[in-house]
N, C-alpha and C. Protein backbone atom coordinates (compact mmCIF):
# COMPACT_ATOMS: atom_id res chain seq x y z
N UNK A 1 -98.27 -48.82 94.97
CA UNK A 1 -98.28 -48.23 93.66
C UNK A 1 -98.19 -46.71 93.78
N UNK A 2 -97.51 -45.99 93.13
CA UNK A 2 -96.95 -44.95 92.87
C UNK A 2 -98.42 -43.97 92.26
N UNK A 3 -98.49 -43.15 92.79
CA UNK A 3 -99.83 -41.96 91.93
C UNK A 3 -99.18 -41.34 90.85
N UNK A 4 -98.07 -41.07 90.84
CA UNK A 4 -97.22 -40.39 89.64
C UNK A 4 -95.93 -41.28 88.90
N UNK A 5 -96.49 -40.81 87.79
CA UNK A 5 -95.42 -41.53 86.77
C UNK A 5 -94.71 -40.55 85.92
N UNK A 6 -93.45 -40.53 85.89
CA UNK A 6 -93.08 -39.50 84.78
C UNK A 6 -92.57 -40.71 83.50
N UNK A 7 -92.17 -40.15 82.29
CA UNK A 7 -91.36 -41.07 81.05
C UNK A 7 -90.79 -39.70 80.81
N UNK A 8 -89.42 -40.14 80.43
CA UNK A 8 -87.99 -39.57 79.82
C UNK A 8 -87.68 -39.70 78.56
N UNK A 9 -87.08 -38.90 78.46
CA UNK A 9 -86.36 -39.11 76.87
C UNK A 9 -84.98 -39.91 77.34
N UNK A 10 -84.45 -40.76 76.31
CA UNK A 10 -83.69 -40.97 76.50
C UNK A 10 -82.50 -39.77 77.16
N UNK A 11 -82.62 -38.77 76.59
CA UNK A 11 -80.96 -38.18 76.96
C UNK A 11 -81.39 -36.87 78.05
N UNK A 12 -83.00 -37.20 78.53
CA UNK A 12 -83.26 -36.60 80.04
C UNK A 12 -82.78 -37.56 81.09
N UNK A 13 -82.83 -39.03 80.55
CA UNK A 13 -82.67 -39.65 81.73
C UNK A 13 -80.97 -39.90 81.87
N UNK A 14 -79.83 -39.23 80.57
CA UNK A 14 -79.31 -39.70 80.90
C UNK A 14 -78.39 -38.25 81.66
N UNK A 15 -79.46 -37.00 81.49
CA UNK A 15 -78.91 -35.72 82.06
C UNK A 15 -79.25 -35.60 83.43
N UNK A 16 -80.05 -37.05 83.84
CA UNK A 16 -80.38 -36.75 85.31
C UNK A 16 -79.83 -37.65 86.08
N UNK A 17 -79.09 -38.76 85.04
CA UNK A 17 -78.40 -40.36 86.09
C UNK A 17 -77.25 -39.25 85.87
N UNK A 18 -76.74 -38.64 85.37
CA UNK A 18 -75.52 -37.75 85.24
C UNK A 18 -75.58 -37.23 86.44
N UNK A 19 -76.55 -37.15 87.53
CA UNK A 19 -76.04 -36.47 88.61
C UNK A 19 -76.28 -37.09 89.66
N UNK A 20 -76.17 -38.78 89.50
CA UNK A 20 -76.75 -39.65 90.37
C UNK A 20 -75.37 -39.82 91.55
N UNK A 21 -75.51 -39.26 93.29
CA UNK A 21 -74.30 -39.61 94.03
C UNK A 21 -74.16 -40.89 94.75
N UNK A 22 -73.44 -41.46 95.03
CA UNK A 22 -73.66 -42.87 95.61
C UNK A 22 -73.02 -42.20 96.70
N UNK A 23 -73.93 -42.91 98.16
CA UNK A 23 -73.81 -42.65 99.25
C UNK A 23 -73.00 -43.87 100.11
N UNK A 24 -72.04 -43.46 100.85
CA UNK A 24 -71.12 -44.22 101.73
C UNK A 24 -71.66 -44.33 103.01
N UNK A 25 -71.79 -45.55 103.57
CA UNK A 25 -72.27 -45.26 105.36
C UNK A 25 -70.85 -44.96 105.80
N UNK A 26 -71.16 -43.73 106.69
CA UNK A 26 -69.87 -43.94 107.82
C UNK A 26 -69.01 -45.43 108.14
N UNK A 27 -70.32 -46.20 108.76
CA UNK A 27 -69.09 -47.30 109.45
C UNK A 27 -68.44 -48.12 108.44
N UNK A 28 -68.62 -47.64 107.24
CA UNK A 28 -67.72 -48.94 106.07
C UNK A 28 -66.15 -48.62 106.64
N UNK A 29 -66.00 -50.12 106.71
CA UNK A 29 -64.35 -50.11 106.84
C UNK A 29 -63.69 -50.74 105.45
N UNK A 30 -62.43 -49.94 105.74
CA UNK A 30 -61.23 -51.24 104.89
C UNK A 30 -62.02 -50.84 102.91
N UNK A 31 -62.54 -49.74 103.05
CA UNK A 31 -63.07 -49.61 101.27
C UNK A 31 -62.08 -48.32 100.86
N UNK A 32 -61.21 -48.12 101.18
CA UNK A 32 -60.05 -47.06 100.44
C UNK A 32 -60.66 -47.41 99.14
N UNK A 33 -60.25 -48.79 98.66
CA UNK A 33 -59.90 -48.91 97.41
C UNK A 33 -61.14 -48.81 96.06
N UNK A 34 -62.41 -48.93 97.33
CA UNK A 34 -63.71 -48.51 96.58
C UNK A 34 -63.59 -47.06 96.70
N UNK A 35 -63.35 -46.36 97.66
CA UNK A 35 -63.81 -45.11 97.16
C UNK A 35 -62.56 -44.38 96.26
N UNK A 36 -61.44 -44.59 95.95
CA UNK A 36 -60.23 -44.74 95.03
C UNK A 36 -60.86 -44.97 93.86
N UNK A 37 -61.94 -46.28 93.54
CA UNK A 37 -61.96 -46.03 92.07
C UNK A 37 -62.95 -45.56 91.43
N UNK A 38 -64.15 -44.85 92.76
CA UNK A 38 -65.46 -43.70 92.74
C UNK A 38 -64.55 -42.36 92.22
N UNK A 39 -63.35 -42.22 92.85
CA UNK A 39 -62.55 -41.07 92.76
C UNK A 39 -62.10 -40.94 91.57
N UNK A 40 -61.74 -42.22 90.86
CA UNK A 40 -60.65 -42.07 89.20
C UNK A 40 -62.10 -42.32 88.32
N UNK A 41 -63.17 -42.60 88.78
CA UNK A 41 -64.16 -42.53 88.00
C UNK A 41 -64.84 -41.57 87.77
N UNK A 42 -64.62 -40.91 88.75
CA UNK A 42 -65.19 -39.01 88.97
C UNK A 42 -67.23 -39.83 89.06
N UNK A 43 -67.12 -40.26 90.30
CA UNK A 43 -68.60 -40.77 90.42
C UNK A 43 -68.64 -39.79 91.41
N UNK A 44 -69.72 -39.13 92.01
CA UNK A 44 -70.05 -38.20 93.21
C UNK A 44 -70.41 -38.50 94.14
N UNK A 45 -69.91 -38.72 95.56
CA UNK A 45 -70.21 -39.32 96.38
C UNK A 45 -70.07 -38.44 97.72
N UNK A 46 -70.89 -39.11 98.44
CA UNK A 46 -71.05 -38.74 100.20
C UNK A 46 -71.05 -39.69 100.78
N UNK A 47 -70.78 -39.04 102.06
CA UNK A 47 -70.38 -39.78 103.32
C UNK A 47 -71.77 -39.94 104.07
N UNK A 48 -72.32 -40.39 104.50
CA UNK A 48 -73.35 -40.55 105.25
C UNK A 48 -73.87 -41.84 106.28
N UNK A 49 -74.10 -41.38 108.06
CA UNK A 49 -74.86 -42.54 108.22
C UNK A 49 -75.88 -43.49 107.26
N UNK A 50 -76.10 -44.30 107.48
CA UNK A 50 -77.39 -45.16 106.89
C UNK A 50 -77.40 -46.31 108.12
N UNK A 51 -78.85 -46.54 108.01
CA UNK A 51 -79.16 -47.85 108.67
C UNK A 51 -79.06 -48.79 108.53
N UNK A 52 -79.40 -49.45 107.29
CA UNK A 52 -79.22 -50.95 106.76
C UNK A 52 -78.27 -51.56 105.69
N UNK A 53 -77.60 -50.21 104.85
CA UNK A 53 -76.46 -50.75 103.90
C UNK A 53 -75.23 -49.86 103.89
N UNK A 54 -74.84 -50.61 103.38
CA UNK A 54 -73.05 -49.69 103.43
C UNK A 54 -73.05 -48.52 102.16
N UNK A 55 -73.71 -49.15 100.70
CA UNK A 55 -74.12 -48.22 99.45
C UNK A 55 -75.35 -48.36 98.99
N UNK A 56 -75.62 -46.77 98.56
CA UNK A 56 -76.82 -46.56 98.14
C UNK A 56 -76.31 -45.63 97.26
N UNK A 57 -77.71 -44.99 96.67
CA UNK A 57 -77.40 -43.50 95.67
C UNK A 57 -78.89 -42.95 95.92
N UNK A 58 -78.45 -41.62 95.60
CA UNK A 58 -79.74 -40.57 95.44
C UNK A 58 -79.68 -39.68 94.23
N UNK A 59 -80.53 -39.15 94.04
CA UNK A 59 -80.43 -38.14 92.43
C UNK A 59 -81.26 -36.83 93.65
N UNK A 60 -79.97 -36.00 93.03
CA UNK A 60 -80.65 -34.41 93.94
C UNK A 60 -81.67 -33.93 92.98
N UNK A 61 -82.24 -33.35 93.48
CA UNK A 61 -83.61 -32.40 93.07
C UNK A 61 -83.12 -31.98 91.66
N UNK A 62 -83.73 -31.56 90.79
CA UNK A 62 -83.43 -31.03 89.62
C UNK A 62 -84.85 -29.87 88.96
N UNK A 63 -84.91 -28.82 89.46
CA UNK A 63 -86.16 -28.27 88.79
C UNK A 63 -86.15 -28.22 87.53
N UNK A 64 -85.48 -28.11 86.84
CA UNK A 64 -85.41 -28.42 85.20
C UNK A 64 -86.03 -29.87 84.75
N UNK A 65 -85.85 -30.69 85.44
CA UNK A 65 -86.14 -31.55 84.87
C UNK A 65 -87.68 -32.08 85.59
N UNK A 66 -88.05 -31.47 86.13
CA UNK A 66 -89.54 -31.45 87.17
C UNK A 66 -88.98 -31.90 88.46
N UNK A 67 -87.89 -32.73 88.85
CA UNK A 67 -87.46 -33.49 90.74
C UNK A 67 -87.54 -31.71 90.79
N UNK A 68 -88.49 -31.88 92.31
CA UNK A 68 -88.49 -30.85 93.31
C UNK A 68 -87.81 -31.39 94.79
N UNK A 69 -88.06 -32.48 94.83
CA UNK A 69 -86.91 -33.07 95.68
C UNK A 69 -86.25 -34.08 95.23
N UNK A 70 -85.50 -34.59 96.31
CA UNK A 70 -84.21 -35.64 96.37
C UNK A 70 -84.64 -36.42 96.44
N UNK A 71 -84.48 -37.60 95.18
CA UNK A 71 -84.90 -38.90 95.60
C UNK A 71 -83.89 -40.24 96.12
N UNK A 72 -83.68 -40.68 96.95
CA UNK A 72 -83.32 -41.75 97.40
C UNK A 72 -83.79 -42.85 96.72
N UNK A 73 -82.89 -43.56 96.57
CA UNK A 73 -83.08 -45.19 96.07
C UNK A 73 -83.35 -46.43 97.74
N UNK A 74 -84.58 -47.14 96.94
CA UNK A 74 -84.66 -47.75 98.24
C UNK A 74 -83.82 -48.90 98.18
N UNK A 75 -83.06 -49.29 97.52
CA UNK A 75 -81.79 -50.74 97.15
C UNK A 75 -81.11 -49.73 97.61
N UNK A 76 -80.02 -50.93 98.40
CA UNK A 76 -78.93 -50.88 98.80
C UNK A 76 -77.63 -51.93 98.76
N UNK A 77 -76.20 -51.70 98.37
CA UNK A 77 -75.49 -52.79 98.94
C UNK A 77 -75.28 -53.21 100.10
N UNK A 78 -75.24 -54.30 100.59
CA UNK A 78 -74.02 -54.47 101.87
C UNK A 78 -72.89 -55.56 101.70
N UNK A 79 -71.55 -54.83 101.61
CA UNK A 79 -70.34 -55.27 101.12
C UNK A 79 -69.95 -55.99 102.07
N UNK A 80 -69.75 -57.33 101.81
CA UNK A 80 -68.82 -57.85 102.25
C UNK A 80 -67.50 -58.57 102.48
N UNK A 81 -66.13 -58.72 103.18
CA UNK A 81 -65.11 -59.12 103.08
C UNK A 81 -64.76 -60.62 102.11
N UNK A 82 -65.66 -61.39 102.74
CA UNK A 82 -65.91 -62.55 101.95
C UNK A 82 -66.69 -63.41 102.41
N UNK A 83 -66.43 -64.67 102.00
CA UNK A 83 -67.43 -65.56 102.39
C UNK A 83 -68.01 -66.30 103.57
N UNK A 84 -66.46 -66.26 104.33
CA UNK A 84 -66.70 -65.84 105.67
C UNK A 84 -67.73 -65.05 106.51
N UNK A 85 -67.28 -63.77 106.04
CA UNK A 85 -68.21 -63.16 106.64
C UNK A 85 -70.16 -62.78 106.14
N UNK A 86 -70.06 -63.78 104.98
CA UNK A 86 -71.05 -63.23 104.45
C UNK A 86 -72.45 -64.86 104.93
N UNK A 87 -71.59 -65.69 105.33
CA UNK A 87 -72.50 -66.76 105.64
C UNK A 87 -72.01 -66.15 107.31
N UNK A 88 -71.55 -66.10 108.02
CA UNK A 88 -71.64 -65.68 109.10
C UNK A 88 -73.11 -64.65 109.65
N UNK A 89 -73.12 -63.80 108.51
CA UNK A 89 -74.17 -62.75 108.83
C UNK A 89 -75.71 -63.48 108.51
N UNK A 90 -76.19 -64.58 107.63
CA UNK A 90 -76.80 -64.99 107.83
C UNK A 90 -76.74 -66.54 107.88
N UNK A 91 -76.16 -66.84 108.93
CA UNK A 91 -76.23 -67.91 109.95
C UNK A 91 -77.11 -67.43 111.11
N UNK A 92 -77.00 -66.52 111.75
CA UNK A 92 -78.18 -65.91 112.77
C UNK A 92 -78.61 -64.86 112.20
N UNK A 93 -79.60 -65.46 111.88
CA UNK A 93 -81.53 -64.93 111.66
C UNK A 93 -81.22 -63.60 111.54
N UNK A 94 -81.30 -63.48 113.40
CA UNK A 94 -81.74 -61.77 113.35
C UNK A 94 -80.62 -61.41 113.07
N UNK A 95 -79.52 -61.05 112.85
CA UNK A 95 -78.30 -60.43 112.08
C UNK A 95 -78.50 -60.22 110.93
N UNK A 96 -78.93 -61.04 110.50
CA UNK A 96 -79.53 -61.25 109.46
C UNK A 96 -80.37 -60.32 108.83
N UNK A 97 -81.60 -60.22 109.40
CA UNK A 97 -82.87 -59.93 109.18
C UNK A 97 -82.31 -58.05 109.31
N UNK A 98 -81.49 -57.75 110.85
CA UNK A 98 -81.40 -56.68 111.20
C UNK A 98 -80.36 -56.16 109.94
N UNK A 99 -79.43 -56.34 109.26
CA UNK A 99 -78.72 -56.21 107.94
C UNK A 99 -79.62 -55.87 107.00
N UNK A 100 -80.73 -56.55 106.46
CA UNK A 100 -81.88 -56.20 105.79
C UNK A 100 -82.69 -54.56 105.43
């Protein structure tokens, strides 16, 4: 449980998802066409290692709005090709688990 709680106004929260970037892991392959339609969407994005998913997002600091830092989202995607590969990854456990 969280010690701090903030509540928003509606059109604080929507001046602060306004600057929400979704983060790319390096090793994503074969997503041209995702980050193509981050690009015609004008969504803000980075490149970044990550450990356990391919997408995430963070909201940068905002002193206006009280964030003194960057918050990270602890959800993540992990994209996959298809179904193939997606019962493949958990068919063994720890692949599995280590994907997690």
């Amino acid at each position: 449980m969280q010690a701090i709680h903030y509540r928003y106004s509606e059109s604080e929260l929507k001046a602060i998802l306004s600057t929400l970037e979704i983060i790319v892991d390096t090793r994503e392959q074969k997503n041209q066409h995702v980050l193509d339609y981050f690009h015609k969407k004008k969504v803000s994005l980075k490149i970044r290692g990550m450990k356990t998913c391919d997408y995430s997002a963070m909201i940068p600091k905002n002193l206006e709005m009280g964030l003194t830092r960057d918050i990270y989202l602890t959800a993540g995607v992990e994209r996959k090709n298809g179904v193939d590969e997606l019962v493949e990854s958990i068919k063994d456990r720890t692949r599995f688990e280590n994907e997690l």
